[in-house]
N, C-alpha and C. Protein backbone atom coordinates (compact mmCIF):
# COMPACT_ATOMS: atom_id res chain seq x y z
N UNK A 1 -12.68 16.95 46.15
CA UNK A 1 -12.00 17.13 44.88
C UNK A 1 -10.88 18.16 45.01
N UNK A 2 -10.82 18.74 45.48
CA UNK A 2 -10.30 20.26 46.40
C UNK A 2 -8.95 19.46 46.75
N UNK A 3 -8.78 18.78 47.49
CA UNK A 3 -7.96 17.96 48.36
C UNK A 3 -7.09 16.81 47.10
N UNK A 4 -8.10 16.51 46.48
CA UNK A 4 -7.46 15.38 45.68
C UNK A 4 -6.20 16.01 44.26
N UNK A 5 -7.36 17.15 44.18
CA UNK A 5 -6.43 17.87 42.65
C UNK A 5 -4.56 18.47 43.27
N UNK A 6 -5.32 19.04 44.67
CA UNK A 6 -3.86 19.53 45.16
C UNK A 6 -2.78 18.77 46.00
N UNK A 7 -3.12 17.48 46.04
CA UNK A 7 -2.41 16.64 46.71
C UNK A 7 -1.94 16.96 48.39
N UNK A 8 -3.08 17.65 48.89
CA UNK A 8 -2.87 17.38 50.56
C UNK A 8 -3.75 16.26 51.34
N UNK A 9 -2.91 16.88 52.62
CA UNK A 9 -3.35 15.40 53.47
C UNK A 9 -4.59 15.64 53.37
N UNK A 10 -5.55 14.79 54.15
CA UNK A 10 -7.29 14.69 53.97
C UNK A 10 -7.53 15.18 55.60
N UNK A 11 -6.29 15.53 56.58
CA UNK A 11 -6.68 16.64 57.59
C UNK A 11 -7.01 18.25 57.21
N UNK A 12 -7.08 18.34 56.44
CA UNK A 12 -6.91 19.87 56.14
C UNK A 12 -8.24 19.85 55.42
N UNK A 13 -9.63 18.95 55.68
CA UNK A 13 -10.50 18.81 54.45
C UNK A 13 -11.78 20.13 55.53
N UNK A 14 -11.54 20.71 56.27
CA UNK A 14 -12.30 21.49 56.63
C UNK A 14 -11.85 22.96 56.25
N UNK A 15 -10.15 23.49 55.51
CA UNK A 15 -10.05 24.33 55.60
C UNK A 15 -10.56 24.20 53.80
N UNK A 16 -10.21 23.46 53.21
CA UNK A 16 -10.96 23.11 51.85
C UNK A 16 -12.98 23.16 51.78
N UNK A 17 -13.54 22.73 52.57
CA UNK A 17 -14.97 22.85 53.32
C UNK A 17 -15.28 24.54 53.23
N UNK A 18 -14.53 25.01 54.22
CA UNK A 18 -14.51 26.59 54.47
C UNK A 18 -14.23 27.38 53.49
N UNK A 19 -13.41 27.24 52.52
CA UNK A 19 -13.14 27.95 50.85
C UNK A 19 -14.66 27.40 49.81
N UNK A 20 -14.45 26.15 50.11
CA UNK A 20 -15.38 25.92 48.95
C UNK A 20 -17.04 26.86 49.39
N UNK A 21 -17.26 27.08 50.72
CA UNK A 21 -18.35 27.41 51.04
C UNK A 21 -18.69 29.27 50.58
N UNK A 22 -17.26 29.53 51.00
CA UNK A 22 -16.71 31.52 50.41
C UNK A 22 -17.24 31.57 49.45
N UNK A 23 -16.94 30.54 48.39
CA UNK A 23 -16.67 30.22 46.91
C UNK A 23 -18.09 30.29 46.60
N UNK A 24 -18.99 29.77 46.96
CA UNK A 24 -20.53 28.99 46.65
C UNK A 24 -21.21 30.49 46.61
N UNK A 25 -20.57 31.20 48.11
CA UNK A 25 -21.53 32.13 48.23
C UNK A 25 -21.14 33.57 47.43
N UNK A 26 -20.34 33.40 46.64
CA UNK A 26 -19.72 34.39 46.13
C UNK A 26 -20.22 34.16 44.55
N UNK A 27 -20.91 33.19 44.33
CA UNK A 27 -21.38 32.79 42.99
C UNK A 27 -22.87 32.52 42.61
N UNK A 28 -23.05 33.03 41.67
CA UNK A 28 -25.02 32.83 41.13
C UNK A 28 -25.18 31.59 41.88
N UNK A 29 -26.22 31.45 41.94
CA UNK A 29 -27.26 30.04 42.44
C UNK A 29 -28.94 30.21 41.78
N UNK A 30 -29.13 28.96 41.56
CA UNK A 30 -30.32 28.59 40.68
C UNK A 30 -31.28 28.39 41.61
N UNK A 31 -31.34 28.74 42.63
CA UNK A 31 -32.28 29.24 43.61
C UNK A 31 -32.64 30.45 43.97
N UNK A 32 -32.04 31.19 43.69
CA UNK A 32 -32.02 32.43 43.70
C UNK A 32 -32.25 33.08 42.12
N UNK A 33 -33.05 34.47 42.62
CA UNK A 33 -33.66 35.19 41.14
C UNK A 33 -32.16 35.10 40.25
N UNK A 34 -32.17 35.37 39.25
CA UNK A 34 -31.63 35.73 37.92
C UNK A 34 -30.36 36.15 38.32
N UNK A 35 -28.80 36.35 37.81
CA UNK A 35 -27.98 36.85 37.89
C UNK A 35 -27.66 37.29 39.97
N UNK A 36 -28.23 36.78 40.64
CA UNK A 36 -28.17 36.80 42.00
C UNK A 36 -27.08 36.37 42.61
N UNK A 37 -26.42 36.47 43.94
CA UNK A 37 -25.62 35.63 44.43
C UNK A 37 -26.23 35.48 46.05
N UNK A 38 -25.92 34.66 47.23
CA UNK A 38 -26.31 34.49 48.03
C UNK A 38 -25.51 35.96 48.74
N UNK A 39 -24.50 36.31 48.62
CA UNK A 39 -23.64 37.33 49.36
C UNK A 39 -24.45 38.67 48.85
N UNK A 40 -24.95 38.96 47.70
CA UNK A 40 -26.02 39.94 47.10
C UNK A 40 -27.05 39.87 47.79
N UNK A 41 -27.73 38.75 48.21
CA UNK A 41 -28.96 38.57 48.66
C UNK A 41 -28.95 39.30 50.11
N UNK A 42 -27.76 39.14 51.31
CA UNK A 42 -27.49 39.45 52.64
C UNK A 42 -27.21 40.67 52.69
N UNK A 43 -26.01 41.34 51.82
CA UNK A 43 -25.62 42.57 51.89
C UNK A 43 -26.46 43.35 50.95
N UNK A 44 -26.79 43.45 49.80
CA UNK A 44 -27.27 44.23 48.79
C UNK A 44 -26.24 44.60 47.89
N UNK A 45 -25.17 44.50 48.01
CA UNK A 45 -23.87 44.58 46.71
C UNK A 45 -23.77 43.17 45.77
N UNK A 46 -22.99 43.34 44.84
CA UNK A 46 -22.78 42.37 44.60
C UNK A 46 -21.29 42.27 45.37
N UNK A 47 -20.11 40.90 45.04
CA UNK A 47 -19.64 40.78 45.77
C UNK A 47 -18.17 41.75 45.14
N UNK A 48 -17.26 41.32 46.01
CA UNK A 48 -16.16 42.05 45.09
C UNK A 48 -14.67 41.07 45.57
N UNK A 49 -14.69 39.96 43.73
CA UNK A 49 -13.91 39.09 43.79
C UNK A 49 -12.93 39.42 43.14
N UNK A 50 -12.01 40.37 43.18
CA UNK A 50 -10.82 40.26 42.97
C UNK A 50 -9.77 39.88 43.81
N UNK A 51 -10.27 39.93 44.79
CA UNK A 51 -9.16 39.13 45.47
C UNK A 51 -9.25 37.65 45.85
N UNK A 52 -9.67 36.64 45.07
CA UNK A 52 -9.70 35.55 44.75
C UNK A 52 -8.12 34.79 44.46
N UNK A 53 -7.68 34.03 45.11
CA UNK A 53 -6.88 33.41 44.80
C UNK A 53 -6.77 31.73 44.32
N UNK A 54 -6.13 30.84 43.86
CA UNK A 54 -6.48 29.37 43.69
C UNK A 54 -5.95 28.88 45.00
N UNK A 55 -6.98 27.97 45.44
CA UNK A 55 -6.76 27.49 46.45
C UNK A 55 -5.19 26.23 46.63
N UNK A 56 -4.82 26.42 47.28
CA UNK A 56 -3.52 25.59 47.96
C UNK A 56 -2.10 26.02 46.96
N UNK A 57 -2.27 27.23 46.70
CA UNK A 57 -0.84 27.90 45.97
C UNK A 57 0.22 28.20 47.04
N UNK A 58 1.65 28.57 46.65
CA UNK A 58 2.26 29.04 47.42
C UNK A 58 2.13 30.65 47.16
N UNK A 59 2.76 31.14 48.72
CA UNK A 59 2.42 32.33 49.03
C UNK A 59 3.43 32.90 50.05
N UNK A 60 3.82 34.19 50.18
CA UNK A 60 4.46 34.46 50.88
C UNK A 60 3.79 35.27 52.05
N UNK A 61 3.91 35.03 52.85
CA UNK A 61 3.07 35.74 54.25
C UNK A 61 3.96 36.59 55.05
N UNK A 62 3.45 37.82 54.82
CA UNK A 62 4.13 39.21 55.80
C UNK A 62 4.54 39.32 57.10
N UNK A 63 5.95 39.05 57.37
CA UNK A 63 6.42 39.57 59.32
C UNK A 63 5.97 40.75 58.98
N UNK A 64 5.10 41.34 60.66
CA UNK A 64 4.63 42.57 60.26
C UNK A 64 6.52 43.31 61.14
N UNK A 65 6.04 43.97 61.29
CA UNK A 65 7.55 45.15 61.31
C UNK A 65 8.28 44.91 62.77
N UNK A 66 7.52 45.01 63.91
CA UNK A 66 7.33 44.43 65.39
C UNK A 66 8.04 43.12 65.95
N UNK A 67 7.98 42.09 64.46
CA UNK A 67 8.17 41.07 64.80
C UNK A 67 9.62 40.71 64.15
N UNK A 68 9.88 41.71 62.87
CA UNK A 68 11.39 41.38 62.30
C UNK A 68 12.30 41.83 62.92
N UNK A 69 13.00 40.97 62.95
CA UNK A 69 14.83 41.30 63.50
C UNK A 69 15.33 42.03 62.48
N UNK A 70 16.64 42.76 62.80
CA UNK A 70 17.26 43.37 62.09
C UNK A 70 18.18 43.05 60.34
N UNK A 71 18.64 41.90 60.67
CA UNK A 71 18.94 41.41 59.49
C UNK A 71 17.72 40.57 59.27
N UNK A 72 16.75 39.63 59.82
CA UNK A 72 15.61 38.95 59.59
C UNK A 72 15.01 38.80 58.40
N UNK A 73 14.49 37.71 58.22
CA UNK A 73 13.51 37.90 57.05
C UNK A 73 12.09 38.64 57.07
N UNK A 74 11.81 39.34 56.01
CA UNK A 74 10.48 40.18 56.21
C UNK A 74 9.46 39.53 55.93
N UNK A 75 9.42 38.05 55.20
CA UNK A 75 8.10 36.97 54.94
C UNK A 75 8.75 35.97 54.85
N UNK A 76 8.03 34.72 54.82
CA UNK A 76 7.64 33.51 55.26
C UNK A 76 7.31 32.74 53.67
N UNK A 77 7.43 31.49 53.81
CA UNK A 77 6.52 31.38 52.41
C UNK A 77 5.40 30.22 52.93
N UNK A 78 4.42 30.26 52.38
CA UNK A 78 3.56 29.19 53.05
C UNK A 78 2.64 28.60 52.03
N UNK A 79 1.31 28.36 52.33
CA UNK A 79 0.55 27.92 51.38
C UNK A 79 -0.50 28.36 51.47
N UNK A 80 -1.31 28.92 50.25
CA UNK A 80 -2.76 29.48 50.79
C UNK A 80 -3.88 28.84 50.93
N UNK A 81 -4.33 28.83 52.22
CA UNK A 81 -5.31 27.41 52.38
C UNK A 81 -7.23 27.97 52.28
N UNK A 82 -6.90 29.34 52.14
CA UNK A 82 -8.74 30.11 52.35
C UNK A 82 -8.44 31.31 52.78
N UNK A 83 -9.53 32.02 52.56
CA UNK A 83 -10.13 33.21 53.21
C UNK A 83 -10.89 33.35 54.39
């Protein structure tokens, strides 16, 4: 569904696999006691989702400093495919 809403190819359905799985474990489950998450259960925190983004947005990705030329561009723009 991941793949279908954002209109990519159906090669990329493992980096969609790999988010949705972040995603699962970052959220209550009805297997688990009350207000729980699986990432609570391993570490003992709960998790800390603010840095959540929607999957397959555009994004701009950082040249780190090493790698820019002088007039160069300092980022890239790409797409965010997971964590």
């Amino acid at each position: 569904a991941m793949l279908d809403h954002t209109c990519l190819p159906c090669n990329l359905w493992g980096e969609a696999a790999l988010c949705a799985a972040y995603l699962f474990n970052c959220t209550e489950s009805c297997s688990l006691d009350p207000g729980k998450t699986p990432y609570e259960m391993l570490h003992g925190v709960k998790p800390d989702i603010a840095h959540l983004q929607v999957f397959s947005t555009h994004c701009f990705v950082h040249i780190p400093a090493e790698l820019q030329k002088k007039l160069g561009l300092r980022s890239h723009e790409a797409v965010f495919m997971g964590y």
